[in-house]
Every structure is written in C-alpha cells, then in structure tokens.
Protein backbone atom coordinates (compact mmCIF):
# COMPACT_ATOMS: atom_id res chain seq x y z
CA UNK A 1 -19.08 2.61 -14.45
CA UNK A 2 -21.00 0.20 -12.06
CA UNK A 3 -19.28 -2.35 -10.63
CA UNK A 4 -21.11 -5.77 -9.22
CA UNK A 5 -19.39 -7.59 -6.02
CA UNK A 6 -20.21 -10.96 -5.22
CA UNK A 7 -20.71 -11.74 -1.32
CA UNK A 8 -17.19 -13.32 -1.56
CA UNK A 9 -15.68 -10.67 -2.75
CA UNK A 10 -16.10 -8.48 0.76
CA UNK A 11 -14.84 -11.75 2.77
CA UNK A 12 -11.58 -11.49 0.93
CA UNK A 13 -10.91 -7.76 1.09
CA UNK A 14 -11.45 -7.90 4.86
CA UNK A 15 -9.40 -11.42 5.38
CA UNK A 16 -6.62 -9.47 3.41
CA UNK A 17 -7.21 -6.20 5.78
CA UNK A 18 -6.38 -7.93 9.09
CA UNK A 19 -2.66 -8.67 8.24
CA UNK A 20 -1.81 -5.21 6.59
CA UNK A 21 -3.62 -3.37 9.30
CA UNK A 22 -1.19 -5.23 12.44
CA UNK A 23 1.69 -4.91 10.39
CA UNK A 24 1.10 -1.34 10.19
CA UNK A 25 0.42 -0.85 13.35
CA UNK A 26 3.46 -2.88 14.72
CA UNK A 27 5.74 -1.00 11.97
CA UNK A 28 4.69 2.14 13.83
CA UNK A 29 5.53 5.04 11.05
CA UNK A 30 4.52 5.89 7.85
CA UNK A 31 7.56 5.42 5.36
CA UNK A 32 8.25 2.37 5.65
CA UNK A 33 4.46 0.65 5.29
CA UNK A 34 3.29 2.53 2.20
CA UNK A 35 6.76 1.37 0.74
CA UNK A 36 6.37 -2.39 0.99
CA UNK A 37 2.43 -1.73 -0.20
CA UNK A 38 3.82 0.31 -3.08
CA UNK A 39 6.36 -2.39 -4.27
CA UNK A 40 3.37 -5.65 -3.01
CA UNK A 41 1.23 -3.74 -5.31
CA UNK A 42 3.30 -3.22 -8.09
CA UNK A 43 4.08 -7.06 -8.06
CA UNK A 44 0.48 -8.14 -7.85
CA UNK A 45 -0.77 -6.39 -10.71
CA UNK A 46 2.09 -7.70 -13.03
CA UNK A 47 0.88 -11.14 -12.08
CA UNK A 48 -2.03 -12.58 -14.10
CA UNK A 49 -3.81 -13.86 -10.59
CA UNK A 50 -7.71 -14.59 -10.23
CA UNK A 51 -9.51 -12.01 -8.67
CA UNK A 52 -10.07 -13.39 -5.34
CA UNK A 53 -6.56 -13.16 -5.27
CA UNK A 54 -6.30 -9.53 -6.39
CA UNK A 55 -9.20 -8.58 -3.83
CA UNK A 56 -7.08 -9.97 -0.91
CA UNK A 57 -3.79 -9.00 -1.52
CA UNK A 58 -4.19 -5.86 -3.21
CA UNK A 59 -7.38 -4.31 -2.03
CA UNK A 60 -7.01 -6.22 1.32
CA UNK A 61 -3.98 -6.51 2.53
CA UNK A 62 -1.96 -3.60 0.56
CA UNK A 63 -5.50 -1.38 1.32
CA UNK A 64 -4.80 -1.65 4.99
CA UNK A 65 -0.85 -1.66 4.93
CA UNK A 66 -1.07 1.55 3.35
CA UNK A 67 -2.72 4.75 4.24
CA UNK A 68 -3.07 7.81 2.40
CA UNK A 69 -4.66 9.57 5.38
CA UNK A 70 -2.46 8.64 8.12
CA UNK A 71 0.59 9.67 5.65
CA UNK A 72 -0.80 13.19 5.67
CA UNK A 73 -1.56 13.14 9.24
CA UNK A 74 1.68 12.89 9.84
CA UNK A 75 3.09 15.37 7.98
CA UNK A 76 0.71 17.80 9.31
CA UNK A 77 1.64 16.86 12.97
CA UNK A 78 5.45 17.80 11.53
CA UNK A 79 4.10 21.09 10.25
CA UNK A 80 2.15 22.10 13.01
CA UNK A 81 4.99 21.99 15.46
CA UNK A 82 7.65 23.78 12.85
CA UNK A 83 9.65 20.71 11.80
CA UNK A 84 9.22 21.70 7.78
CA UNK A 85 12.12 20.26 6.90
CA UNK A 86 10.94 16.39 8.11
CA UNK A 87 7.57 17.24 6.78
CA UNK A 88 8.79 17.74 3.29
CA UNK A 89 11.84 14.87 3.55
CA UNK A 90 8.38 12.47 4.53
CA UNK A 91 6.48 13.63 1.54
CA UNK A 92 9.84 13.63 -1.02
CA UNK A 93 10.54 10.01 0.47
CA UNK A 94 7.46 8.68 0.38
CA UNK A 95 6.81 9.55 -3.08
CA UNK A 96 9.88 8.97 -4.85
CA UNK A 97 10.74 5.62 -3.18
CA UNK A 98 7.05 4.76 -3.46
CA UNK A 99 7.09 4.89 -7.04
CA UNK A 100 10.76 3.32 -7.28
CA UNK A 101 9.39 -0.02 -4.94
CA UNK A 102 5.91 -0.52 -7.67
CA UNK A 103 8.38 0.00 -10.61
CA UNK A 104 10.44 -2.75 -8.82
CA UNK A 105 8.02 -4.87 -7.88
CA UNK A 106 6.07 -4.08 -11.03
CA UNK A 107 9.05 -5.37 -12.89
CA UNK A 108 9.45 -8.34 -11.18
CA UNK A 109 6.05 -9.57 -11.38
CA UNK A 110 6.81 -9.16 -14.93
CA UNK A 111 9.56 -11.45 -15.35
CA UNK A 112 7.75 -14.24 -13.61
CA UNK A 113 6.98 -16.49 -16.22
CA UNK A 114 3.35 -18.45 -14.85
C-alpha cells in the first residue's frame, strides 16, 4: 500500500520529535521511556483525534520517546560484559510492562467520552 503525505504532515512528526527525543535523553535509560510511549500510545489511538494530531503525538513525539534500537543496544552492552541476568530482567520488563501501560492507556482513551 502507498501512502501520500502532505508537506504538513513532516512538520508535525518532527515538531512532535523534539520533545520525546530531550525527554529521552534527560530520562537517561531505557525502561522507563518506552513505558510512558507504550501507555501515550495506547491512549492516542483509543482517541478519535485528527491526524495532525496522531502524526505529532504518536509518530512524533512517542516515535522519538521510544527506541527500539537503543533498547537492544542496551541489552547487548549487558550481554557483552556477562550481566545476563539484567539483560534478560530489561527485555522481560520492557515487554511485559510495555504491553500492560498501552492496555492501560488503551483503556483509558476508551472511556473518554469526546
């Protein structure tokens, strides 16, 4: 499938980036960022909101908050120096409270009434 972007479309992904990329830098670790994305996430898409909206929140600023990448990087940096067990408690966190905050927030966006 092909999608088509209007011009505006980039200037709100990228206004929405700045934010979740300094709060991820300032927060420093892994867990905790691609938690609050998870359950942001979750919320937005239970929310009937335009698509500018979606673009800047949820590619933007939840794009930049979280990273797959650095996530891995991480655990591989744990690995590499023989700490398995904190590799593994990373991964098992990350997932299973990942998926608990967008069921949350999922579920709240779903009880807003707009």
């Amino acid at each position: 499938m092909i999608r088509t972007y209007k011009r505006t479309d980039f200037l709100f992904v990228a206004v929405g980036a700045f934010p979740g990329a300094v709060i991820r830098w300032q927060i420093g670790n892994d867990l905790l960022p691609n938690i609050i994305g998870a359950a942001v996430l979750g919320f937005l898409v239970a929310l009937p909101l335009k698509r500018n909206r979606q673009l800047l929140i949820g590619a933007g600023f939840c794009g930049s908050l979280t990273t797959f990448s650095g996530w891995l990087l991480t655990c591989t940096e744990l690995i590499e120096i023989g700490n398995y067990f904190s590799a593994i408690r990373l991964l098992t966190l990350t997932i299973v409270l990942g998926a608990l905050a967008i069921f949350l927030g999922f579920s709240i966006g779903k009880a807003i009434k707009l």
